[in-house]
Protein backbone atom coordinates (compact mmCIF):
# COMPACT_ATOMS: atom_id res chain seq x y z
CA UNK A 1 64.12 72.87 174.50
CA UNK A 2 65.40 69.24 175.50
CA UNK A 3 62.08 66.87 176.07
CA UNK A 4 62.25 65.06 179.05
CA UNK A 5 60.71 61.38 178.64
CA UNK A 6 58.62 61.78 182.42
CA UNK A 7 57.15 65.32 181.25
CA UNK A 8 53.04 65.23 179.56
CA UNK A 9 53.60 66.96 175.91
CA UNK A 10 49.99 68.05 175.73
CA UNK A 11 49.74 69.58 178.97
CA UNK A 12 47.69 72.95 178.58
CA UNK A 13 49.16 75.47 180.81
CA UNK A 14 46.72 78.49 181.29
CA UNK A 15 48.74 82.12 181.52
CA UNK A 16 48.68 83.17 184.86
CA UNK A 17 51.54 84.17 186.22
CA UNK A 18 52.71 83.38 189.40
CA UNK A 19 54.01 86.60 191.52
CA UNK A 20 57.12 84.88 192.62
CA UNK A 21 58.46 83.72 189.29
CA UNK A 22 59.00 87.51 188.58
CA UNK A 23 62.58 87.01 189.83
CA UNK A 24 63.76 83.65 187.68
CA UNK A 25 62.08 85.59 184.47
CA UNK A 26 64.60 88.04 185.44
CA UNK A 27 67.47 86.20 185.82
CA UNK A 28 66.51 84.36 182.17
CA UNK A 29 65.80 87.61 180.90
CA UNK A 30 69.53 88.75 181.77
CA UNK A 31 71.20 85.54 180.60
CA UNK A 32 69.22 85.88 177.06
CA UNK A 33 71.75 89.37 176.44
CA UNK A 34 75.02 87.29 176.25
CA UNK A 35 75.90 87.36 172.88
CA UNK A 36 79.60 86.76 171.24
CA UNK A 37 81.42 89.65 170.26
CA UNK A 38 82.99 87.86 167.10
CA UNK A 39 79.23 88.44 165.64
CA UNK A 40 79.88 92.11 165.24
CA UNK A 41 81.34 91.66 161.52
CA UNK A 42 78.91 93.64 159.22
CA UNK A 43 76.50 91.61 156.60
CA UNK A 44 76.58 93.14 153.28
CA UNK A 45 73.27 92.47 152.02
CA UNK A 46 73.23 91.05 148.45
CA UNK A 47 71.43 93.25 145.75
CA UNK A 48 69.05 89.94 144.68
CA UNK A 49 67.91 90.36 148.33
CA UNK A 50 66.41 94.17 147.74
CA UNK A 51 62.98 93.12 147.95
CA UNK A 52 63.06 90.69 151.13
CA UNK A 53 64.15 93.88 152.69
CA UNK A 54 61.52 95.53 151.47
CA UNK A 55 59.26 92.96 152.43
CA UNK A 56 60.70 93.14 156.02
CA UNK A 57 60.22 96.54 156.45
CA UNK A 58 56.47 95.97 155.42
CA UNK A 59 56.41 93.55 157.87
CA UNK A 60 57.58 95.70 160.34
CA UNK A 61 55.21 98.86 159.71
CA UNK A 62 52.68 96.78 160.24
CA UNK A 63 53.47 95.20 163.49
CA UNK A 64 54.84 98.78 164.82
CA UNK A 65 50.73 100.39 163.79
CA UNK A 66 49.29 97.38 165.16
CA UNK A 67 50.98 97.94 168.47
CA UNK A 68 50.57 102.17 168.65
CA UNK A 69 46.61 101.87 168.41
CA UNK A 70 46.52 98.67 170.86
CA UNK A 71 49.21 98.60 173.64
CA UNK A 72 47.35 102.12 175.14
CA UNK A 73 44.35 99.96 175.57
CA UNK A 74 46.19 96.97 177.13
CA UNK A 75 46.70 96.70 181.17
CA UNK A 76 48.19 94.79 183.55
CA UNK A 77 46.22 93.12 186.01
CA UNK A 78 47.20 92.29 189.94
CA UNK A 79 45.12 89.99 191.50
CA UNK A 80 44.35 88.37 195.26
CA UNK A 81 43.06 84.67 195.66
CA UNK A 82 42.36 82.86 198.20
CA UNK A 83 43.38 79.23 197.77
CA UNK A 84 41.38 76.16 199.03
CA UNK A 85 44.48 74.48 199.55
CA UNK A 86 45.96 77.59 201.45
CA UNK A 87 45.50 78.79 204.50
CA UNK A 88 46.88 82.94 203.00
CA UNK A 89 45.84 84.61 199.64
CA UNK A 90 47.92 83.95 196.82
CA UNK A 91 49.47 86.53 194.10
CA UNK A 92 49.04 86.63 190.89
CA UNK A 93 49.03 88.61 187.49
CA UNK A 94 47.27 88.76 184.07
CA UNK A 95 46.55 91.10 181.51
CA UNK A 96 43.65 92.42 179.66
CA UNK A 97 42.57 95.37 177.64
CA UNK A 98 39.64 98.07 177.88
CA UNK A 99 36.70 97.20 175.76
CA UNK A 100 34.72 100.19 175.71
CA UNK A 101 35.80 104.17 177.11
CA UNK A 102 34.00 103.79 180.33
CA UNK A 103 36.17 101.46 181.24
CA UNK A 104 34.79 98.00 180.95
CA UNK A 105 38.30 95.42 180.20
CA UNK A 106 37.83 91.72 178.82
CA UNK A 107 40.59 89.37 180.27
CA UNK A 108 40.47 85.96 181.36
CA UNK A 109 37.95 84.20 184.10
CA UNK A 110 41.42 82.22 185.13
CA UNK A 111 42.92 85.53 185.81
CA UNK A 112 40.10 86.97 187.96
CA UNK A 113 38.06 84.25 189.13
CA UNK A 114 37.88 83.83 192.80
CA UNK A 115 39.69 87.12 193.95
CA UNK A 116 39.49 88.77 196.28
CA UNK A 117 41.06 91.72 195.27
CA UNK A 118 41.90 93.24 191.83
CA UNK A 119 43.66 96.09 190.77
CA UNK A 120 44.52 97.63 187.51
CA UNK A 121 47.84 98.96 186.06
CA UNK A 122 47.16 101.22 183.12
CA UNK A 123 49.58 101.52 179.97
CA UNK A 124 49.95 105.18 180.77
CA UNK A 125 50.50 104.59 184.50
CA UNK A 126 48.06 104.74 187.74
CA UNK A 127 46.76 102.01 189.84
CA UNK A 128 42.99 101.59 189.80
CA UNK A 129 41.05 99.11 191.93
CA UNK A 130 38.90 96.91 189.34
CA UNK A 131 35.10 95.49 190.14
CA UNK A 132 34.17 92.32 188.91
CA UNK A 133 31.05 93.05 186.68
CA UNK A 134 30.87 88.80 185.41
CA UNK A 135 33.09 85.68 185.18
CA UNK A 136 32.27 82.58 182.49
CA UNK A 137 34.51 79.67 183.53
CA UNK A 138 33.17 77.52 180.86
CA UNK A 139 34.60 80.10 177.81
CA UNK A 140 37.51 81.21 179.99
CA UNK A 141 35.98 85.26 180.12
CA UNK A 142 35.25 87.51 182.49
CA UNK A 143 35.06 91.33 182.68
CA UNK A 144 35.94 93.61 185.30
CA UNK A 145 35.40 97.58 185.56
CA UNK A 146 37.34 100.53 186.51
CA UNK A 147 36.39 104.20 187.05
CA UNK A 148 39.20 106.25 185.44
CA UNK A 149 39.50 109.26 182.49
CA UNK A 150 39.83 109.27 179.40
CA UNK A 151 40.52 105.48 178.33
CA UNK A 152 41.62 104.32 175.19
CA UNK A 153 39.93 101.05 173.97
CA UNK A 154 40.26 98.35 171.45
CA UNK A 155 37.77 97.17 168.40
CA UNK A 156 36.93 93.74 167.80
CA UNK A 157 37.47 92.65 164.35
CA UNK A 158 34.98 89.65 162.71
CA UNK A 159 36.53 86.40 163.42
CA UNK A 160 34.96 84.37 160.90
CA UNK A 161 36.79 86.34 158.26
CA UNK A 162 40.18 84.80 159.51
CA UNK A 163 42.35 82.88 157.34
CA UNK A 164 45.48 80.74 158.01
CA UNK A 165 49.03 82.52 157.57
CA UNK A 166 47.62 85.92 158.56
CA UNK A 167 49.57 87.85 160.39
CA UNK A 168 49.22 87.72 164.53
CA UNK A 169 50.71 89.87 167.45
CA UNK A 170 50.40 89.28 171.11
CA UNK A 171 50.53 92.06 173.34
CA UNK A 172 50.16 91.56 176.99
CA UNK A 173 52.37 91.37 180.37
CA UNK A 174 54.38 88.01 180.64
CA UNK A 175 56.13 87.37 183.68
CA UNK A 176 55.14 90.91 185.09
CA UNK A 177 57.23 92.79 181.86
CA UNK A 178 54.70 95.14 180.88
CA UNK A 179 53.73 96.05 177.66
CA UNK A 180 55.81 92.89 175.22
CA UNK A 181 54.77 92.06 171.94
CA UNK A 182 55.12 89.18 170.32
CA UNK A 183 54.27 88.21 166.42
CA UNK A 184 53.99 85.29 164.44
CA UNK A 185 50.98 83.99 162.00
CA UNK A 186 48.04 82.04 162.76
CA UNK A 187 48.52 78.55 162.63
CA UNK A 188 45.09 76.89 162.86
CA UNK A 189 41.67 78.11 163.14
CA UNK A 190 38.72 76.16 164.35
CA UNK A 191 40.56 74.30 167.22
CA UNK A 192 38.62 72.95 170.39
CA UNK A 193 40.36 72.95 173.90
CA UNK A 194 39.29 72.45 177.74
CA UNK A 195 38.44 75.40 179.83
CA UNK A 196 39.14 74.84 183.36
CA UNK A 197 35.91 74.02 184.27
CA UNK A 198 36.16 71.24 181.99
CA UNK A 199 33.96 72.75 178.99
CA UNK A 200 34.95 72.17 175.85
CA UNK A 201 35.33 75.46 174.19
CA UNK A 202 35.50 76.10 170.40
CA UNK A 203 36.50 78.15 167.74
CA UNK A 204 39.51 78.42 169.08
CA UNK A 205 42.85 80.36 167.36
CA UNK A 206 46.28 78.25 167.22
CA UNK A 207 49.42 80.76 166.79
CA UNK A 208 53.17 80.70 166.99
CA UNK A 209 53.24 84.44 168.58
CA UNK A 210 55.24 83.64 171.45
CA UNK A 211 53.17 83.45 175.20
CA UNK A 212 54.20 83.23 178.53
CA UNK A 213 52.56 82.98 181.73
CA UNK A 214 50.96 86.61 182.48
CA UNK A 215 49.85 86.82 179.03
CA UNK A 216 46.41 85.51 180.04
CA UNK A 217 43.75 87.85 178.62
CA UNK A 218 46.12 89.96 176.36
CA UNK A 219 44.64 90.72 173.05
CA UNK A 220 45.93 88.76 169.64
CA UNK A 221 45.55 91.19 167.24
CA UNK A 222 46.10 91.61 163.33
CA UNK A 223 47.61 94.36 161.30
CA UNK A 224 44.83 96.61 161.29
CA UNK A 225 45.19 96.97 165.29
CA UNK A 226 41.84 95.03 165.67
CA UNK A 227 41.58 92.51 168.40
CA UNK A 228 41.11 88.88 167.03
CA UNK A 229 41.37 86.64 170.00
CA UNK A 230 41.82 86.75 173.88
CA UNK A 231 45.42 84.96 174.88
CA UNK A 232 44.54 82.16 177.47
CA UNK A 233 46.78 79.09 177.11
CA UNK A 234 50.12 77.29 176.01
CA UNK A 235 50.68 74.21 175.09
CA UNK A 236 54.22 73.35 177.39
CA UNK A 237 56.72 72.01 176.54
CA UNK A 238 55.76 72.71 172.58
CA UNK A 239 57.23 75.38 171.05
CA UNK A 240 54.90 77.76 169.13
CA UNK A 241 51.72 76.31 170.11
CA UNK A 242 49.53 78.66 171.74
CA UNK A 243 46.12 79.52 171.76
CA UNK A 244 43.43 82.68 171.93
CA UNK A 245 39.56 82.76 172.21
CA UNK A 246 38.34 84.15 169.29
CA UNK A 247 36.88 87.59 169.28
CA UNK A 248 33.51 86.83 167.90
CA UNK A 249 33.02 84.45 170.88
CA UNK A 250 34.54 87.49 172.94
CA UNK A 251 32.21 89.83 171.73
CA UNK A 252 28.87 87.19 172.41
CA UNK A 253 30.01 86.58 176.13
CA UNK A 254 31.13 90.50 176.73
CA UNK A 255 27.50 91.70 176.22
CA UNK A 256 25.86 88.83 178.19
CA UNK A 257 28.09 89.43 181.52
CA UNK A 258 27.95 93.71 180.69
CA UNK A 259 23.79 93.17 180.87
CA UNK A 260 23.57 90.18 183.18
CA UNK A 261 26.70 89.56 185.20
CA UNK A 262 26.31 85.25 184.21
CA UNK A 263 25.44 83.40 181.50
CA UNK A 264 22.48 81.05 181.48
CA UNK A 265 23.27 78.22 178.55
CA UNK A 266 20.93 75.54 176.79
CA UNK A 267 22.72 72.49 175.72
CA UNK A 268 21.99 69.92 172.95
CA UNK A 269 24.98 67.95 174.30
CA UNK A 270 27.37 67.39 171.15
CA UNK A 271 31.23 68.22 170.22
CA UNK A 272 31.60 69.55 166.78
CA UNK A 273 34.12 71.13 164.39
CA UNK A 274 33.13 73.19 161.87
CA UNK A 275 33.93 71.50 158.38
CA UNK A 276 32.74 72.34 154.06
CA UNK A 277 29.47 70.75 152.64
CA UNK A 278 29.81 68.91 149.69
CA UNK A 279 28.90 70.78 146.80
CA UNK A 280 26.36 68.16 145.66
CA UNK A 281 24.86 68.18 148.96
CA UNK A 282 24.31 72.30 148.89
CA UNK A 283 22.59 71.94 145.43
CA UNK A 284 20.54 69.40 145.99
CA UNK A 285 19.25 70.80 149.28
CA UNK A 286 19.65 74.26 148.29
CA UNK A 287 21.44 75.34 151.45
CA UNK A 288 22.44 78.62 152.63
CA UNK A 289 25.63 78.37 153.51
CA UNK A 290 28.67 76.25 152.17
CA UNK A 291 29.72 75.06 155.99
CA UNK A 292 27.64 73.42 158.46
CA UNK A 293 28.59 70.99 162.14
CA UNK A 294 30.23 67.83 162.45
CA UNK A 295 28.90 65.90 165.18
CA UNK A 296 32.51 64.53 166.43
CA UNK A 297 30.55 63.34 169.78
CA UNK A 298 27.19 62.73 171.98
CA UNK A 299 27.14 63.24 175.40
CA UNK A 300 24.89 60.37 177.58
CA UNK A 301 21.47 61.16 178.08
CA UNK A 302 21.65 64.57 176.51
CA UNK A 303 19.05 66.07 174.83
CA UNK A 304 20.94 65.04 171.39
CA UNK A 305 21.09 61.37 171.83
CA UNK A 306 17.41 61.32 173.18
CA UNK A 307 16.21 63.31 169.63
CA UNK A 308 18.12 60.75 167.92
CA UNK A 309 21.39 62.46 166.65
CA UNK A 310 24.37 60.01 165.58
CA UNK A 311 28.12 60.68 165.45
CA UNK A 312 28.85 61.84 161.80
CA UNK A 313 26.07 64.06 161.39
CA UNK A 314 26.09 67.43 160.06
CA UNK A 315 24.23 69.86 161.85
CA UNK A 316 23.01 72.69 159.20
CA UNK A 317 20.49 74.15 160.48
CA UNK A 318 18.20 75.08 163.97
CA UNK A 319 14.82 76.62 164.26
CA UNK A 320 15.12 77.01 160.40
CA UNK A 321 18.16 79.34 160.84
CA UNK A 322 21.17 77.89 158.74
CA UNK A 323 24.00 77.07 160.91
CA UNK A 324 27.31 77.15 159.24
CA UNK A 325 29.78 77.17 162.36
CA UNK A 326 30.19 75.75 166.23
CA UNK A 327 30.25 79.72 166.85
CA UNK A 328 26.38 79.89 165.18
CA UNK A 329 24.70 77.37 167.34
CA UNK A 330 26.34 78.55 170.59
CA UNK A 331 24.97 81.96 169.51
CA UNK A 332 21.43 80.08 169.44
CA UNK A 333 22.03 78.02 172.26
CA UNK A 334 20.83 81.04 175.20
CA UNK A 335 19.16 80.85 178.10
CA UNK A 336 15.98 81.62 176.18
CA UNK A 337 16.01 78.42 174.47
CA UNK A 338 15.43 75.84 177.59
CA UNK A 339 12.83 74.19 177.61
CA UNK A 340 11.55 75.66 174.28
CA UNK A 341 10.86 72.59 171.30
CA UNK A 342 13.11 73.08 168.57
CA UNK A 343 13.72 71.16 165.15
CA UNK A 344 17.45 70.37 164.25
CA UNK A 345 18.12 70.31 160.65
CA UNK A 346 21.10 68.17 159.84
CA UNK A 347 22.49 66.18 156.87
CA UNK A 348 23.02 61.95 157.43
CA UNK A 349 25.15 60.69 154.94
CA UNK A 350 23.02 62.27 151.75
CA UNK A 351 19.73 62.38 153.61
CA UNK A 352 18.58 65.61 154.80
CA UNK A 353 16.66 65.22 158.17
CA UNK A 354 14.33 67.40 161.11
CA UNK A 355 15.01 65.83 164.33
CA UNK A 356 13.10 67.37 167.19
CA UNK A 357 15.13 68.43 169.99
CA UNK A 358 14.64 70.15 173.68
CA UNK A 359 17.42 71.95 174.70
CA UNK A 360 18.76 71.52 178.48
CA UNK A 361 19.53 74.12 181.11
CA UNK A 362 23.91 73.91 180.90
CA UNK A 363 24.42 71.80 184.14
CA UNK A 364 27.04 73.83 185.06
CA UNK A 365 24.57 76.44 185.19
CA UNK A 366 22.13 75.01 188.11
């Protein structure tokens, strides 16, 4: 891909795709099947190269597994909205996948949010229209709801147990082709990006698995067929740098919009990353857990600057429950929890500190 010197590298582009670009995807799609017919000349693979086959092959069992026990859960979704800028309703398409058999589906809130009118495409074929049962801007979620028989649906696999290099396919509708898969490995863990509503979400999943608009809400899943991550966003014009919500933060937000249709947040009013104590440090204090926050920043007149919290703290614990991840104190972090006095445990250089805090209603929330 040639880089233009006007374009913005690190422009996000969020996976919806656009109704009318069905016909240029096309017309790529066709020009990608030219191929030179001096190629044709057999490759005798070498004997020294017996067990890169064989490792190929595993490679491809894998993926091939992966995909028979997720693509039946995975649909295609058609959406309606109604522009602010527009004076008619706009088309567009996403995907997502069925979370439970009667027939809740997790996709993204930038697929859904504002429509008008939704309808599902199952794997297996039939149009069904879809209710919206809750939409979370700031995480990028939402889930909608169908009434139809006997539907296949996906597990969620544990996030946290993740690890670099692992293997990672994409399944989900991109450019209105139904059904593609993609593969690659996952390239970073931990990574922090803007929802639309301008919320910094975390625990984020960086892969090279190949997205394209209409991907938005696909599963990522690994080689067991469990669903790791939600597909939402592309970094253009990079090249293998794409990104998925990870499932344990799928999992949290599913429940709260299946029981409440919205999420009511508290806020302390940091960004972290998630990084190692030192050793030292965990002895000394005789910590729980080996991981704990960095405090990367403070928001103005949050409820962290007025308990006192600096840039370059390490966050550790909350209401005496250790916290070893971003994903930990968002889990604390509830509606429950405005308003309520709380004691934030975190580590300051070598000192080990209880700063009282009062966690704020999310003002996105009011």
């Amino acid at each position: 891909m040639v880089s233009f010197p006007n374009e913005e590298v690190e422009t996000v582009d969020f996976l919806l795709s656009d109704a009318n670009s069905e016909a240029s995807a096309q017309t790529s799609a066709e020009a990608d099947f030219r191929w030179n017919a001096s190629s044709r000349e057999a490759a005798t693979v070498p004997t020294s190269a017996g067990n890169d086959a064989k490792l190929l092959d595993e490679y491809s069992r894998a993926v091939v597994s992966a995909v028979e026990r997720v693509a039946p859960a995975v649909v295609n979704i058609a959406v309606q909205q109604q522009s602010k800028n527009q004076p008619r309703e706009i088309a567009g398409n996403g995907s997502g996948f069925v979370i439970t058999p009667d027939g809740f589906i997790l996709t993204n809130s930038h697929v859904v949010h504002g429509a008008t009118r939704i309808v599902v495409n199952l794997s297996g074929g039939g149009d069904y229209p879809a209710q919206l049962i809750g939409d979370d801007p700031e995480t990028d979620l939402a889930v909608i709801r169908i009434d139809a028989p006997q539907l296949v649906h996906v597990r969620l696999a544990d996030s946290e147990s993740l690890r670099v290099g692992q293997l990672a396919i994409a399944i989900g509708n991109p450019f209105g082709f139904q059904a593609s898969v993609t593969a690659g490995v996952i390239s970073a863990l931990g990574r922090s990006m803007y929802s639309q509503s301008g919320r910094l979400i975390d625990n984020i999943i960086q892969t090279d698995a190949a997205l394209n608009p209409g991907n938005s809400g696909g599963p990522l899943v690994n080689s067991a067929g469990e669903v790791i991550g939600v597909n939402t966003a592309m970094i253009r014009p990079a090249q293998g740098i794409c990104f998925a919500i990870a499932s344990n933060t799928a999992r949290l937000v599913a429940g709260w919009l299946i029981r409440d249709g919205r999420i009511r947040r508290s806020y302390i009013g940091v960004a972290g990353q998630n990084v190692p104590l030192h050793r030292r440090v965990i002895r000394f204090y005789d910590l729980p857990l080996e991981t704990g926050v960095l405090v990367v920043s403070i928001e103005k007149n949050s409820p962290a600057e007025r308990a006192g919290l600096r840039e370059g703290d390490l966050i550790v614990g909350f209401n005496d429950q250790p916290i070893g991840s971003v994903h930990d104190l968002h889990k604390i972090l509830v509606g429950e929890q405005i308003g309520l006095s709380a004691s934030l445990t975190v580590i300051r250089h070598t000192e080990k500190l209880e700063l009282p805090i009062l966690p704020a209603e999310s003002r996105t929330e009011k």
